[in-house]
C-alpha atoms as a PDB file:
ATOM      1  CA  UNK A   1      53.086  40.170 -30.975  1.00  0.00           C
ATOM      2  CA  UNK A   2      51.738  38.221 -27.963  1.00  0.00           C
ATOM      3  CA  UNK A   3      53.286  39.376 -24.219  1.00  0.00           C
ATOM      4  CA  UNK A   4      55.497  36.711 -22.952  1.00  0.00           C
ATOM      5  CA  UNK A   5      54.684  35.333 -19.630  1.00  0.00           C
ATOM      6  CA  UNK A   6      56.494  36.215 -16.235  1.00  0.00           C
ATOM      7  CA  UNK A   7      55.068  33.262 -14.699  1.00  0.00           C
ATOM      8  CA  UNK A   8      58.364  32.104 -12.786  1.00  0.00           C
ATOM      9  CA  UNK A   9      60.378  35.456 -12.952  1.00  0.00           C
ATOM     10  CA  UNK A  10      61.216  38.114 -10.118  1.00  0.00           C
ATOM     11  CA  UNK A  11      60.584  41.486  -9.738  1.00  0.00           C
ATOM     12  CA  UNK A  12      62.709  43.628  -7.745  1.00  0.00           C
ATOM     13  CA  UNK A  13      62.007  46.735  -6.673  1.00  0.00           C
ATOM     14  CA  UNK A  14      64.251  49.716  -7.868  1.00  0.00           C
ATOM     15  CA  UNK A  15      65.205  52.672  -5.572  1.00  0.00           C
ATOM     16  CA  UNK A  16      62.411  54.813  -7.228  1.00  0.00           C
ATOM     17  CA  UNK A  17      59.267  52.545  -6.060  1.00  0.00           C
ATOM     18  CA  UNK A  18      57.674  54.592  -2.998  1.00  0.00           C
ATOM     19  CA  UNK A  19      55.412  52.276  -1.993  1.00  0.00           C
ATOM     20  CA  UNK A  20      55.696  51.255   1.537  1.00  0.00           C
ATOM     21  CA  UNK A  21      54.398  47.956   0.550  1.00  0.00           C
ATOM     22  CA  UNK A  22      57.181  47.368  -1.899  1.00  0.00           C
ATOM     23  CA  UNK A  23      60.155  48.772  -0.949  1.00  0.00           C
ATOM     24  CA  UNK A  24      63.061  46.772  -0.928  1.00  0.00           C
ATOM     25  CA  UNK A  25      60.762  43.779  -2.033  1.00  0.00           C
ATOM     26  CA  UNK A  26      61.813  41.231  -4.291  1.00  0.00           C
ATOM     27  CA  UNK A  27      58.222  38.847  -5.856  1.00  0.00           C
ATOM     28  CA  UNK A  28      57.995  36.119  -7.507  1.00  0.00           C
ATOM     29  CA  UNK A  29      55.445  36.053 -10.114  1.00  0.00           C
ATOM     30  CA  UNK A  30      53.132  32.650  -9.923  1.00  0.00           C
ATOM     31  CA  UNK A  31      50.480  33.900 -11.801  1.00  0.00           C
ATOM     32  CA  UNK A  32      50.743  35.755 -15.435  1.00  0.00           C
ATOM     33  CA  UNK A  33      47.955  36.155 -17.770  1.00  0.00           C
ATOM     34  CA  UNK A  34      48.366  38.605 -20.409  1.00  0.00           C
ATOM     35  CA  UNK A  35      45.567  40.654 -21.053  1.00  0.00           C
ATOM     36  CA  UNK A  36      43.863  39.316 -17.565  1.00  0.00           C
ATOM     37  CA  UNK A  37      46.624  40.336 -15.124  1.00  0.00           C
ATOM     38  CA  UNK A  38      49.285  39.104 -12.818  1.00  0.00           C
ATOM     39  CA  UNK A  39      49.976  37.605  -8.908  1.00  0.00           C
ATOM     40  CA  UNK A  40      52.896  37.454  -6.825  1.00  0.00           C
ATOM     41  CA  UNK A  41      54.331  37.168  -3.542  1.00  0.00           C
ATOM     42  CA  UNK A  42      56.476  38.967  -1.864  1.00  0.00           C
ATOM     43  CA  UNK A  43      59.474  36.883  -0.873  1.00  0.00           C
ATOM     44  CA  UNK A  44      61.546  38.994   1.613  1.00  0.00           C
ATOM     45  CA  UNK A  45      58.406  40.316   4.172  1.00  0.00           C
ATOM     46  CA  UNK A  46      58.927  37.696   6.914  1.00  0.00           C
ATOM     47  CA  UNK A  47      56.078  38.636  10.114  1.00  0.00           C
ATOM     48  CA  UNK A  48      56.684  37.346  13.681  1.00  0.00           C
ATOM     49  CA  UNK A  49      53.149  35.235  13.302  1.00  0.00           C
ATOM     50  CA  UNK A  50      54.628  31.344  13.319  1.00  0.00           C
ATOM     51  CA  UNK A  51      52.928  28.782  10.679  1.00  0.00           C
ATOM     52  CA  UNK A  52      51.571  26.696  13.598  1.00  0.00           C
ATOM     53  CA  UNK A  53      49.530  29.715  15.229  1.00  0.00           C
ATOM     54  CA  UNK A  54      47.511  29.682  12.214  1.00  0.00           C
ATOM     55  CA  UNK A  55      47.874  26.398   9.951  1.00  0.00           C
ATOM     56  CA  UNK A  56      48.883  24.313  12.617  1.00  0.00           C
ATOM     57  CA  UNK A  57      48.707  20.921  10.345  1.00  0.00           C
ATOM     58  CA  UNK A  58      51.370  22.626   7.720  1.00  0.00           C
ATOM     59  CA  UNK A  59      54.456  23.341  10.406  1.00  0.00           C
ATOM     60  CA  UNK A  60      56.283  20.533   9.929  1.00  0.00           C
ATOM     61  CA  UNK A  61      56.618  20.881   6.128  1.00  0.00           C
ATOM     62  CA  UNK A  62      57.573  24.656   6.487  1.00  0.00           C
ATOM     63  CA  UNK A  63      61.246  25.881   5.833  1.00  0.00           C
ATOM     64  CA  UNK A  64      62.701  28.517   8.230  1.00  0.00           C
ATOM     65  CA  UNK A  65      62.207  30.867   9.420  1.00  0.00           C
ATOM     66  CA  UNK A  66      58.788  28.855  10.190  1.00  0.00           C
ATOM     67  CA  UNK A  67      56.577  32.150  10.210  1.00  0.00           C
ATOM     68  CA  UNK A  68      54.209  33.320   7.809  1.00  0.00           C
ATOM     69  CA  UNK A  69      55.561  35.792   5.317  1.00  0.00           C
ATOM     70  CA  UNK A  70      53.469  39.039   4.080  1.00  0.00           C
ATOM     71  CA  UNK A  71      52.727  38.010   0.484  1.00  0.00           C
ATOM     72  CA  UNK A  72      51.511  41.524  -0.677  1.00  0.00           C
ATOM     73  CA  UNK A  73      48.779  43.701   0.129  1.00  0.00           C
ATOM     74  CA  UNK A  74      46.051  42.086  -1.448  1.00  0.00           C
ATOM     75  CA  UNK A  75      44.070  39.465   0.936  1.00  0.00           C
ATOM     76  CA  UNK A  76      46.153  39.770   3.669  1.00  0.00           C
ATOM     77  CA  UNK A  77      44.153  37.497   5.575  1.00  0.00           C
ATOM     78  CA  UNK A  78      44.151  34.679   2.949  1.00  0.00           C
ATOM     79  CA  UNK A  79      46.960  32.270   2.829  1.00  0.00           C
ATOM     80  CA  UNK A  80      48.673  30.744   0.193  1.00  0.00           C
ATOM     81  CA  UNK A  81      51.613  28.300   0.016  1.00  0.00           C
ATOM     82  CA  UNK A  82      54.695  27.745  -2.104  1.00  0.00           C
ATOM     83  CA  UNK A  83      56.797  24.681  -2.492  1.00  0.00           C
ATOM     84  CA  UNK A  84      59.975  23.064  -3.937  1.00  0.00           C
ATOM     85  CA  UNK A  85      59.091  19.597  -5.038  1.00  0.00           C
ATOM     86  CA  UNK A  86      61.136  16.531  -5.569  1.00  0.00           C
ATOM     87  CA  UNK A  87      61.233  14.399  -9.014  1.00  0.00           C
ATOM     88  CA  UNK A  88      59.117  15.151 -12.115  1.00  0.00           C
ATOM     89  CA  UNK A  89      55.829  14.339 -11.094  1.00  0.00           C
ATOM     90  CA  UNK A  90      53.465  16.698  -9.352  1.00  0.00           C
ATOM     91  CA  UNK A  91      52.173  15.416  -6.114  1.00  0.00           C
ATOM     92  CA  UNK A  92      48.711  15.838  -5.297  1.00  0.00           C
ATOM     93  CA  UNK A  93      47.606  19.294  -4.255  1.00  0.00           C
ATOM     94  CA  UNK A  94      50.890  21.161  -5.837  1.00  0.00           C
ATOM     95  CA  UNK A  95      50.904  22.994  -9.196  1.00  0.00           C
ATOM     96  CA  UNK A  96      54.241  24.082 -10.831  1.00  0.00           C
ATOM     97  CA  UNK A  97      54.601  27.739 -12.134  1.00  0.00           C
ATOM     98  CA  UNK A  98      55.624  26.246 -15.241  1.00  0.00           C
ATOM     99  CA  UNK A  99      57.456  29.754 -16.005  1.00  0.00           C
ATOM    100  CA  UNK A 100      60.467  28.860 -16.722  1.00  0.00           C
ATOM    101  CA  UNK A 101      62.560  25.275 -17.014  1.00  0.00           C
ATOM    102  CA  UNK A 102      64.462  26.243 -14.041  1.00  0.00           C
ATOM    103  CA  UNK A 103      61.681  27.507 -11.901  1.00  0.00           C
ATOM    104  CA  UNK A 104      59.762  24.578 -12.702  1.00  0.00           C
ATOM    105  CA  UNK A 105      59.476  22.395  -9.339  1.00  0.00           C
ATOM    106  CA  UNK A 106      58.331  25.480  -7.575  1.00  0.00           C
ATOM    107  CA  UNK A 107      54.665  25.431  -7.102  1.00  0.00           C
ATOM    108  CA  UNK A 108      51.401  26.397  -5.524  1.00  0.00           C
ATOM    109  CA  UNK A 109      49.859  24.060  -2.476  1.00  0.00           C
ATOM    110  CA  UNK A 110      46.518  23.677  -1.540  1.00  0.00           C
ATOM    111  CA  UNK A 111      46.317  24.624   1.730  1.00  0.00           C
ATOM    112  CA  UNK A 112      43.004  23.338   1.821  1.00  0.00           C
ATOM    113  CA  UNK A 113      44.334  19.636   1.607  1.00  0.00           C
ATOM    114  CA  UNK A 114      46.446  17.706   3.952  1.00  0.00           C
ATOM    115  CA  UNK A 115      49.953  18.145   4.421  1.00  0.00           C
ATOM    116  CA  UNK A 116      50.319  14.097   4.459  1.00  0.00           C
ATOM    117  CA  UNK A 117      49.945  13.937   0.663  1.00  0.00           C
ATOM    118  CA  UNK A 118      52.979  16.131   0.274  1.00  0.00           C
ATOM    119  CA  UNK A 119      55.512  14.331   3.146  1.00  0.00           C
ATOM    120  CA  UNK A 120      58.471  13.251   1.403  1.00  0.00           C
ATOM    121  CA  UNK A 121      58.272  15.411  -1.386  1.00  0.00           C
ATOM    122  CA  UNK A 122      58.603  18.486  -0.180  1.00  0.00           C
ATOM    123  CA  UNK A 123      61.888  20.207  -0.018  1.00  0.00           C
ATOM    124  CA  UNK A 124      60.819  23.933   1.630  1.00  0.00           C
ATOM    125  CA  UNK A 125      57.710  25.242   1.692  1.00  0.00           C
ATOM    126  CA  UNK A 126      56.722  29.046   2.845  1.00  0.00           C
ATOM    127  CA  UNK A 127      53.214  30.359   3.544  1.00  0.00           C
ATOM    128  CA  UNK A 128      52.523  33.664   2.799  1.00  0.00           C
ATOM    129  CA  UNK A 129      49.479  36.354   3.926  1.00  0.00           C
ATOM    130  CA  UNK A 130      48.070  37.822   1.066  1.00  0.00           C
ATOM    131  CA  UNK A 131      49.568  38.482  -2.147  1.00  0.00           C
ATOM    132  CA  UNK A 132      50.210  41.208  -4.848  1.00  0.00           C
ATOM    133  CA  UNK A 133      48.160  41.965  -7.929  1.00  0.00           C
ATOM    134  CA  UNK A 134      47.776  43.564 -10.627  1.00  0.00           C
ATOM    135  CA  UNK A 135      45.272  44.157 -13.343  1.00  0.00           C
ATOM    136  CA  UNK A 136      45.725  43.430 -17.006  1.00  0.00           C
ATOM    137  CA  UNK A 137      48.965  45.913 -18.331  1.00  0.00           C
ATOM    138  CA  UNK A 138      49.071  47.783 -15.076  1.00  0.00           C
ATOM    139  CA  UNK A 139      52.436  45.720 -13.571  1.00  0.00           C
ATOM    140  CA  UNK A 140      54.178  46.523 -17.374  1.00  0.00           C
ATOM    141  CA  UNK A 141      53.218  50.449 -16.992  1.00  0.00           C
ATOM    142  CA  UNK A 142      55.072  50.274 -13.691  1.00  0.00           C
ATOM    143  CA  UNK A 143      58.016  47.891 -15.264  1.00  0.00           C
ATOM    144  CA  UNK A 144      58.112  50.602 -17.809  1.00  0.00           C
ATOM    145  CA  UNK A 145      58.149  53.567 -15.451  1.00  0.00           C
ATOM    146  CA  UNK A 146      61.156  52.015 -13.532  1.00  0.00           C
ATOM    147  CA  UNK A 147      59.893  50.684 -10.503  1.00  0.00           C
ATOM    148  CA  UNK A 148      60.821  46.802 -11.144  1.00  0.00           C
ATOM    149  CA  UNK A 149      63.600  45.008 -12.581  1.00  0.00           C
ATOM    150  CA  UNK A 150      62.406  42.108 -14.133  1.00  0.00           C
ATOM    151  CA  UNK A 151      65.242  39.279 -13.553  1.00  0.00           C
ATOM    152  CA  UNK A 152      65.398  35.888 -13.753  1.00  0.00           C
ATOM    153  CA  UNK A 153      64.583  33.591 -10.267  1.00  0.00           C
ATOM    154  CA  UNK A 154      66.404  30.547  -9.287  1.00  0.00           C
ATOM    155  CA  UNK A 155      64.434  28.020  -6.880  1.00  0.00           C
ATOM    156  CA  UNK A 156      66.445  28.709  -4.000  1.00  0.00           C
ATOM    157  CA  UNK A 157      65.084  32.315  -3.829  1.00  0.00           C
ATOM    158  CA  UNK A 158      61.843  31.453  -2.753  1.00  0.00           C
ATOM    159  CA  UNK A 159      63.072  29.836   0.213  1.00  0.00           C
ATOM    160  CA  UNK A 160      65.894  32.266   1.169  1.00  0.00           C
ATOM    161  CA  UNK A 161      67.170  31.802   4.532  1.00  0.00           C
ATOM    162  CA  UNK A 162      67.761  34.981   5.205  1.00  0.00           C
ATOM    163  CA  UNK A 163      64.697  36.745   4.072  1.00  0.00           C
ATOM    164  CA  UNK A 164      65.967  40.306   4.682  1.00  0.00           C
ATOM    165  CA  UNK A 165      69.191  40.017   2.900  1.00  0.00           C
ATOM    166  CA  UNK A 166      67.280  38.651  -0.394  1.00  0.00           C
ATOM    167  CA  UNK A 167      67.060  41.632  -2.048  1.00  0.00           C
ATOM    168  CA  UNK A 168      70.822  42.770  -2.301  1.00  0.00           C
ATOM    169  CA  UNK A 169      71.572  39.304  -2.965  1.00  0.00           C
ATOM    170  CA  UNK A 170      69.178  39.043  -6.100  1.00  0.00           C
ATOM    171  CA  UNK A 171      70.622  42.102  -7.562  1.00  0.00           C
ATOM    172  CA  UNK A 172      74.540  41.547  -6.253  1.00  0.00           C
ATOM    173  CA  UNK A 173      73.778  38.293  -8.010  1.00  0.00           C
ATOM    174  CA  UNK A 174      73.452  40.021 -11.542  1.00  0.00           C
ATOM    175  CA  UNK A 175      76.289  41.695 -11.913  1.00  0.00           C
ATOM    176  CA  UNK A 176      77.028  45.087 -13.546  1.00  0.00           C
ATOM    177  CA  UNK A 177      75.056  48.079 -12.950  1.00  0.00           C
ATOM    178  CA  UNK A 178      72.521  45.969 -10.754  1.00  0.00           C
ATOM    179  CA  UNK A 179      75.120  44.938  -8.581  1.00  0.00           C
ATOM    180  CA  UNK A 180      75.577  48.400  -7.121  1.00  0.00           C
ATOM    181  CA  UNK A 181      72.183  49.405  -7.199  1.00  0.00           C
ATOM    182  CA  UNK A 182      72.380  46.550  -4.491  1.00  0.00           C
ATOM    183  CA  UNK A 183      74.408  48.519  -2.458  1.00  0.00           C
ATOM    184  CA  UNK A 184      72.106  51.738  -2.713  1.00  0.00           C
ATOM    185  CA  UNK A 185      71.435  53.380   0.748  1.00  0.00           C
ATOM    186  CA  UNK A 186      68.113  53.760   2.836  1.00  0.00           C
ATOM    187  CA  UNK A 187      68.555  57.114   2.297  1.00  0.00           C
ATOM    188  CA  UNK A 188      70.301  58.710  -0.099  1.00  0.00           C
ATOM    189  CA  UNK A 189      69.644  62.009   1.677  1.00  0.00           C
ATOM    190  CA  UNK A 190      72.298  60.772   4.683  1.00  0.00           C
ATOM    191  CA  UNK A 191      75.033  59.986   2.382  1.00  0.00           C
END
């Protein structure tokens, strides 16, 4: 039986992930190649380094906060973009996720292109340093040891205006058991 794709999903980071680089994190996977491996980038990692310090040409298209967000620890001095789209066609230099139906006008941008060919049909876009990766069956041994919750993304979570409140909000947002894991302290030890 073939893996299903998580091109277009979240992962959220349970209590029990200890890495630094992940707590509290919520990604969205935009790359998922089973039996290759996976990309993501980390949606909630905000840095105080604005887009126009660095892609100066891409500010105006950027949705606030207008900094650059820390994608993951892989390449963090690569950029990538992500953008909401408008209509059904795919403008030049932007590739949907193609994950799921609902995730669909989220894509990839070419940062290497000019921001003119995307003015008017861009809704948000956020850049983000570096990403996270992970090689073929690695990201379901750690789905299977409990450090993720694989959910389902809606477009607007890419773009969250309040980056640091994402992650309760993506697991409030699911009700049940999830819901209070939302509510789960910094440290348990001080409760």
């Amino acid at each position: 039986m073939a893996e299903a794709s998580l091109t277009g999903k979240l992962l959220a980071a349970t209590p029990l992930l200890g890495d630094p680089n992940f707590r509290r994190t919520v990604v969205l996977i935009v790359e998922d190649e089973p039996g290759e491996g996976t990309l993501g980038v980390v949606l909630n990692r905000p840095t105080e380094v604005a887009v126009s310090e660095v892609l100066e040409s891409w500010q105006y298209l950027v949705s606030g906060p207008s900094v650059v967000f820390r994608g993951g620890p892989v390449s963090p001095n690569s950029a990538l973009a992500l953008a909401r789209v408008r209509g059904e066609d795919a403008p030049p230099g932007w590739r949907s996720l193609e994950g799921s139906p609902l995730m669909s006008r989220i894509g990839l941008v070419d940062l290497g292109g000019s921001p003119d060919t995307l003015l008017g049909e861009v809704v948000a876009l956020r850049v983000f340093a570096g990403y996270a990766g992970w090689g073929a069956g690695q990201l379901q041994a750690e789905i299977d040891e409990g450090a993720w919750y694989v959910l389902g993304g809606e477009p607007a979570d890419a773009f969250f205006a309040e980056p640091e409140r994402l992650w309760p909000a993506v697991l409030r947002r699911q009700g049940g058991d999830l819901a209070l894991v939302a509510t789960y302290p910094d440290d348990p030890a001080l409760n």
